[in-house]
Protein backbone atom coordinates (compact mmCIF):
# COMPACT_ATOMS: atom_id res chain seq x y z
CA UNK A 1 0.00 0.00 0.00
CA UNK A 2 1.46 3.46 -0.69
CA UNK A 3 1.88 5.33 1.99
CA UNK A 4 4.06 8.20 0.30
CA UNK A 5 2.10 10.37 -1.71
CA UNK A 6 2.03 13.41 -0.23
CA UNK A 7 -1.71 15.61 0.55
CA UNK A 8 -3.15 17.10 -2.46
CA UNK A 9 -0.35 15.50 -4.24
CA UNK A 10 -1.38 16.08 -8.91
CA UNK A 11 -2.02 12.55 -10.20
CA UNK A 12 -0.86 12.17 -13.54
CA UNK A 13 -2.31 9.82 -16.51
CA UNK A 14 -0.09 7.62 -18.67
CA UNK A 15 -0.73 10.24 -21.44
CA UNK A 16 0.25 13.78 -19.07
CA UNK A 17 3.14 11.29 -17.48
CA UNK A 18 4.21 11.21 -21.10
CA UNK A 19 4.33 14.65 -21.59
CA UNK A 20 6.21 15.72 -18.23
CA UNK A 21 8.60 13.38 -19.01
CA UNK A 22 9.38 13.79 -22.44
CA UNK A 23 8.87 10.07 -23.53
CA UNK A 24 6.23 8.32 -25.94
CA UNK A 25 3.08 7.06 -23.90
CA UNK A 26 3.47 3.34 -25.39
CA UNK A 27 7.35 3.70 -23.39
CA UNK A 28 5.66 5.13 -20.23
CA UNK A 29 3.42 1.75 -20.38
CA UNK A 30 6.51 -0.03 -20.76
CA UNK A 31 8.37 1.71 -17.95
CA UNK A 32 5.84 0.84 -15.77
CA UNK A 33 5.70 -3.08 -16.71
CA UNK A 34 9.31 -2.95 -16.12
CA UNK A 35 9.02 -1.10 -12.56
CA UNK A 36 5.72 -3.54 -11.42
CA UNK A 37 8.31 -6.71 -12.56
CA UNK A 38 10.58 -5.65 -10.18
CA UNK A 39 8.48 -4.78 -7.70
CA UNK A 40 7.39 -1.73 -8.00
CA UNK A 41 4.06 -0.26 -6.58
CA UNK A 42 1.51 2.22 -8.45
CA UNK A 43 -1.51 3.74 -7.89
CA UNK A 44 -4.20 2.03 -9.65
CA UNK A 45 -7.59 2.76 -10.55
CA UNK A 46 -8.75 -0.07 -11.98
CA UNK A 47 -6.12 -1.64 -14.64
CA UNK A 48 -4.68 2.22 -15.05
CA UNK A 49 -1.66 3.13 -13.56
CA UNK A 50 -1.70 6.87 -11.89
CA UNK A 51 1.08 8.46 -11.57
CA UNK A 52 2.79 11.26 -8.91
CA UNK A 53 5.89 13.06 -8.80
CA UNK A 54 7.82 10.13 -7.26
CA UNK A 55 6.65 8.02 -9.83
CA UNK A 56 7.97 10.41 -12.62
CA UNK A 57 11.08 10.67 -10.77
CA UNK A 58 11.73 7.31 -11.55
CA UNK A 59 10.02 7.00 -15.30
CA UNK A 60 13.11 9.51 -15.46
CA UNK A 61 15.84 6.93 -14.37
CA UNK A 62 14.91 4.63 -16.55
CA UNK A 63 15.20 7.21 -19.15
CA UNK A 64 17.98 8.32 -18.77
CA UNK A 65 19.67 5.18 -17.48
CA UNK A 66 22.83 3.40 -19.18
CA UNK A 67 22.17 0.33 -17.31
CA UNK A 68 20.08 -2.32 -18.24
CA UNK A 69 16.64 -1.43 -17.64
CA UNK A 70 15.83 -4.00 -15.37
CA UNK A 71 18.60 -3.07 -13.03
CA UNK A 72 17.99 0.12 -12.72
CA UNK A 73 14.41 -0.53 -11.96
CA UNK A 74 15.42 -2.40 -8.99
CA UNK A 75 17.36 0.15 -7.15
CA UNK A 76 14.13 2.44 -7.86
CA UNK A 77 11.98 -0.64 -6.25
CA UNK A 78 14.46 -0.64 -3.24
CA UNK A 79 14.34 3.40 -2.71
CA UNK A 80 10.85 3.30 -3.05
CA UNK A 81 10.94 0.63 -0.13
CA UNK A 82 12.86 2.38 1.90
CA UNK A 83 10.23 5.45 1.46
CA UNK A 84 7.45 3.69 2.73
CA UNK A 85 9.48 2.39 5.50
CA UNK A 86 10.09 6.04 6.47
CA UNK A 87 6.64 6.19 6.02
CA UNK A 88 4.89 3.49 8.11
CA UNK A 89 7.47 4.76 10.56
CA UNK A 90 6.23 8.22 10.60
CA UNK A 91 2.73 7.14 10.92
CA UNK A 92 3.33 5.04 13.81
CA UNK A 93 4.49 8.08 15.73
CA UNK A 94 2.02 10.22 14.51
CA UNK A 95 -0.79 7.77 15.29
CA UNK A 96 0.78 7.99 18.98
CA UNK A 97 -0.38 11.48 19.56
CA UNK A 98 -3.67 10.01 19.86
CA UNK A 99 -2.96 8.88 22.99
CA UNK A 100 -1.84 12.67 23.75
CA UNK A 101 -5.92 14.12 23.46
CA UNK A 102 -6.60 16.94 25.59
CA UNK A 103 -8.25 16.25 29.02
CA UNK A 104 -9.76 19.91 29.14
CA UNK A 105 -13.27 19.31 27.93
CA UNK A 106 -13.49 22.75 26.13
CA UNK A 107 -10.43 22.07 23.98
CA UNK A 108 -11.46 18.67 23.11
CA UNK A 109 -14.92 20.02 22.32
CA UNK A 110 -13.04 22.46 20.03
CA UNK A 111 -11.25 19.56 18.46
CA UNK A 112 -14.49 18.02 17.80
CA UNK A 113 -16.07 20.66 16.72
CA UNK A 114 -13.31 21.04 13.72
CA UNK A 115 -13.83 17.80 12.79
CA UNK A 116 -17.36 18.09 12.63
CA UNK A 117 -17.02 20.99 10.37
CA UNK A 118 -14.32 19.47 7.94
CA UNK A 119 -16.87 16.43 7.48
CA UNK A 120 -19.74 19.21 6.90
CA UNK A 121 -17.85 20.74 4.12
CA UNK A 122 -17.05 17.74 2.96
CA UNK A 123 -20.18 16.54 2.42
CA UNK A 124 -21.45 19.82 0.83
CA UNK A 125 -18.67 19.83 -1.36
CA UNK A 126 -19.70 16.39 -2.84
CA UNK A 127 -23.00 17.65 -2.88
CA UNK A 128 -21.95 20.48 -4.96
CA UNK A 129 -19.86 17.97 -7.47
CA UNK A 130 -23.30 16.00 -7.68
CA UNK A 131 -25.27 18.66 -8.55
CA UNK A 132 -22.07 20.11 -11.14
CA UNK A 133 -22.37 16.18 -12.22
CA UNK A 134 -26.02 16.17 -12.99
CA UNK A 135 -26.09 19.37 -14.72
CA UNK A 136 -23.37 18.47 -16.35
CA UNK A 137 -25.54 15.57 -17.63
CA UNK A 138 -28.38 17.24 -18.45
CA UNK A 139 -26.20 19.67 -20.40
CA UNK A 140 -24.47 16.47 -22.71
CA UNK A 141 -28.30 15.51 -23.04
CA UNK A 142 -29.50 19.11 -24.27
CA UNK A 143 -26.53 19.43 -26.74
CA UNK A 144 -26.93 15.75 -28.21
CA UNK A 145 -30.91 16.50 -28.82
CA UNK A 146 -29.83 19.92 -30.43
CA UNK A 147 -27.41 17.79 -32.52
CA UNK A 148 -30.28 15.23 -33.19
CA UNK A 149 -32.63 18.30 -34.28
CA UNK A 150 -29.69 20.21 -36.53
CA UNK A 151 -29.22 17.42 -38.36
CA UNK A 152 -32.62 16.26 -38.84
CA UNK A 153 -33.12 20.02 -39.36
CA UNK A 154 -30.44 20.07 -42.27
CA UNK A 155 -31.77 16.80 -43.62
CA UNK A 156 -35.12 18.13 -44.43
CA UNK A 157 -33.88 21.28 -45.58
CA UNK A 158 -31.43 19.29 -48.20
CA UNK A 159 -34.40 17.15 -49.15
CA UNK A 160 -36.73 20.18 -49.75
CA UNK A 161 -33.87 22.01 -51.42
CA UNK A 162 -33.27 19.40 -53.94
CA UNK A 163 -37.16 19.02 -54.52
CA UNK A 164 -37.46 22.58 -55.39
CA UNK A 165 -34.28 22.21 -58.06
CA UNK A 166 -35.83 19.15 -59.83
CA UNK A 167 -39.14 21.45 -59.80
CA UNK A 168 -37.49 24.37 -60.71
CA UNK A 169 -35.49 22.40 -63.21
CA UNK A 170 -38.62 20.92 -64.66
CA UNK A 171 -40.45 24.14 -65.57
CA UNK A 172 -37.28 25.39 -66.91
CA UNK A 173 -37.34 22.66 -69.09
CA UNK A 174 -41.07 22.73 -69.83
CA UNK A 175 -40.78 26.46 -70.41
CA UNK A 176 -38.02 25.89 -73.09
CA UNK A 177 -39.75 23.31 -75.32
CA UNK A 178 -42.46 25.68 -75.26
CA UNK A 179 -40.44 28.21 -76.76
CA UNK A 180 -39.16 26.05 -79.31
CA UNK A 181 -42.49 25.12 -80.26
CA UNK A 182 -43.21 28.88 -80.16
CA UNK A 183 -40.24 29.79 -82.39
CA UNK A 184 -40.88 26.71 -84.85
CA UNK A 185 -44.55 27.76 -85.95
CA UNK A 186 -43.23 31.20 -86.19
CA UNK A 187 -41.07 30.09 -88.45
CA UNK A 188 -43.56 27.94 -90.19
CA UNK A 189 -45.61 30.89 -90.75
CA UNK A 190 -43.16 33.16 -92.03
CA UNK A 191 -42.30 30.49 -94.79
CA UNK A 192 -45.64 30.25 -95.92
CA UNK A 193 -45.86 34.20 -95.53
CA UNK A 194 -42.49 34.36 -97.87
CA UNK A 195 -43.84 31.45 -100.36
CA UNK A 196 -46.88 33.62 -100.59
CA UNK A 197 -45.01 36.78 -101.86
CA UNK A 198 -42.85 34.88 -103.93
CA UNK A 199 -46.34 33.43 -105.48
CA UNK A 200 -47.97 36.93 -105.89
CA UNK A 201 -44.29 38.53 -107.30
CA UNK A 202 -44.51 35.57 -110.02
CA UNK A 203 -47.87 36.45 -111.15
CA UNK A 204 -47.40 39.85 -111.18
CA UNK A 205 -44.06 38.83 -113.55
CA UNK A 206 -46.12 36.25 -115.14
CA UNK A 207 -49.14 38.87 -116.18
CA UNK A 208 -46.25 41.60 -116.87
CA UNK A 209 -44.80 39.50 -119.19
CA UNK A 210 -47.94 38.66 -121.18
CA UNK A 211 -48.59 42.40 -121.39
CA UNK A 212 -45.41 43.01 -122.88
CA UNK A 213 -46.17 40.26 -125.09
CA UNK A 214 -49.76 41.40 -126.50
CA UNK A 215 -47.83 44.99 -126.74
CA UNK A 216 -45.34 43.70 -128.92
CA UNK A 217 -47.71 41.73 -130.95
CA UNK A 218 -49.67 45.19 -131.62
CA UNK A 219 -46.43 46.75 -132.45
CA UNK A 220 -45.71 44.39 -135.38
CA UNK A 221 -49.49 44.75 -136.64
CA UNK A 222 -51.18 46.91 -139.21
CA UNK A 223 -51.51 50.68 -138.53
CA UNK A 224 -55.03 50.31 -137.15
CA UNK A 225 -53.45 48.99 -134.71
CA UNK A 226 -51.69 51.22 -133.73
CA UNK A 227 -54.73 53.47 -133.43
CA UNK A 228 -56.10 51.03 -130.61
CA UNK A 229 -53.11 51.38 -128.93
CA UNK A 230 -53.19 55.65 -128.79
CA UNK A 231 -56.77 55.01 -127.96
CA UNK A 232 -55.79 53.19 -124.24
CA UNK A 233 -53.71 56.71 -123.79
CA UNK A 234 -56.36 58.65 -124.17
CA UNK A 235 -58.58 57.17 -121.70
């Protein structure tokens, strides 16, 4: 059982252990395979190591070691021994004082009375992390319904978006044959309207022609002729 960490002492994860020490976490994981083979004690919570100063100290060693790993680890198993020796020594005499308690009933009411205080704020203080832990909750449930809406949300709006396109895209295409059906009997009728002037040009050629004919005809006739021709003048 560890009995070195110090009060308030920062836990670190494999990951931040990493990091302070300046080492890949797969080597931190293999530090620490290395130190528990020897002997070597960690924090655990669960299968996860956790990690304090003293236990970066030594992911240190190793690193910078020119020994083989495994004996270096040892003489870190053997200090760290010899620090919870220290330790269970320390407590011992500590745990002695108990014996020391103040026979003066106000004092030891005062002692009590700090004790039942520290265990008050204790317990309001884990209050307060269960209500910070249940808002907390209800906040992760508010943001994943706002996610579920959004992207329902942008879902429809794609669907409706692509609906109006192929609508859109429809008249468009609607409107545009109608056009061309627009332009081509336009252009039907202005080929029958040019056929029809051509027609009317040639017939007025045609009957010009047989005029000139008839006149020349009259020209080459007798002189009485020629009389009947004076006489369309004069009307």
């Amino acid at each position: 059982m560890r009995r070195d960490i110090q009060p308030n002492e920062r836990a670190f994860s494999s990951k931040e252990a990493a990091e302070e020490v300046g080492i890949a976490t797969p080597t931190v994981r293999k530090y620490g395979q290395i130190l528990e083979r020897n002997g070597y004690e960690f924090l655990k919570d669960g299968d996860r190591r956790i990690f304090v100063q003293t236990d970066l100290n030594a992911l240190i060693a190793l690193r910078d070691t020119d020994k083989p790993l495994d004996e270096t680890a040892k003489d870190l198993v053997e200090r760290q021994k010899e620090r919870l020796t220290e330790s269970d020594t320390s407590e011992i005499a500590v745990s002695g004082t108990y014996n020391q308690l103040p026979n003066d009933p106000a004092q030891l009411k005062e002692a009590l009375m700090y004790v039942v205080n520290e265990l008050a704020a204790a317990r309001e203080m884990n209050l307060e992390l269960k209500n910070d832990m249940s808002h907390l909750k209800t906040a992760v449930s508010r943001l994943q319904q706002d996610h579920h809406v959004i992207s329902s949300t942008i879902g429809n709006s794609a669907h409706k978006t692509n609906v109006k396109m192929e609508k859109l895209i429809q008249q468009q295409s609607a409107h545009y044959e109608a056009l061309l059906e627009e332009e081509k009997e336009k252009s039907e009728l202005l080929q029958k309207q040019i056929q029809a002037m051509r027609d009317e040009q040639k017939q007025e050629w045609n009957s010009q022609n047989d005029f000139n004919r008839r006149l020349e005809e009259r020209m080459q006739g007798p002189k009485e002729s020629w009389n009947w021709l004076f006489s369309l003048f004069k009307k």
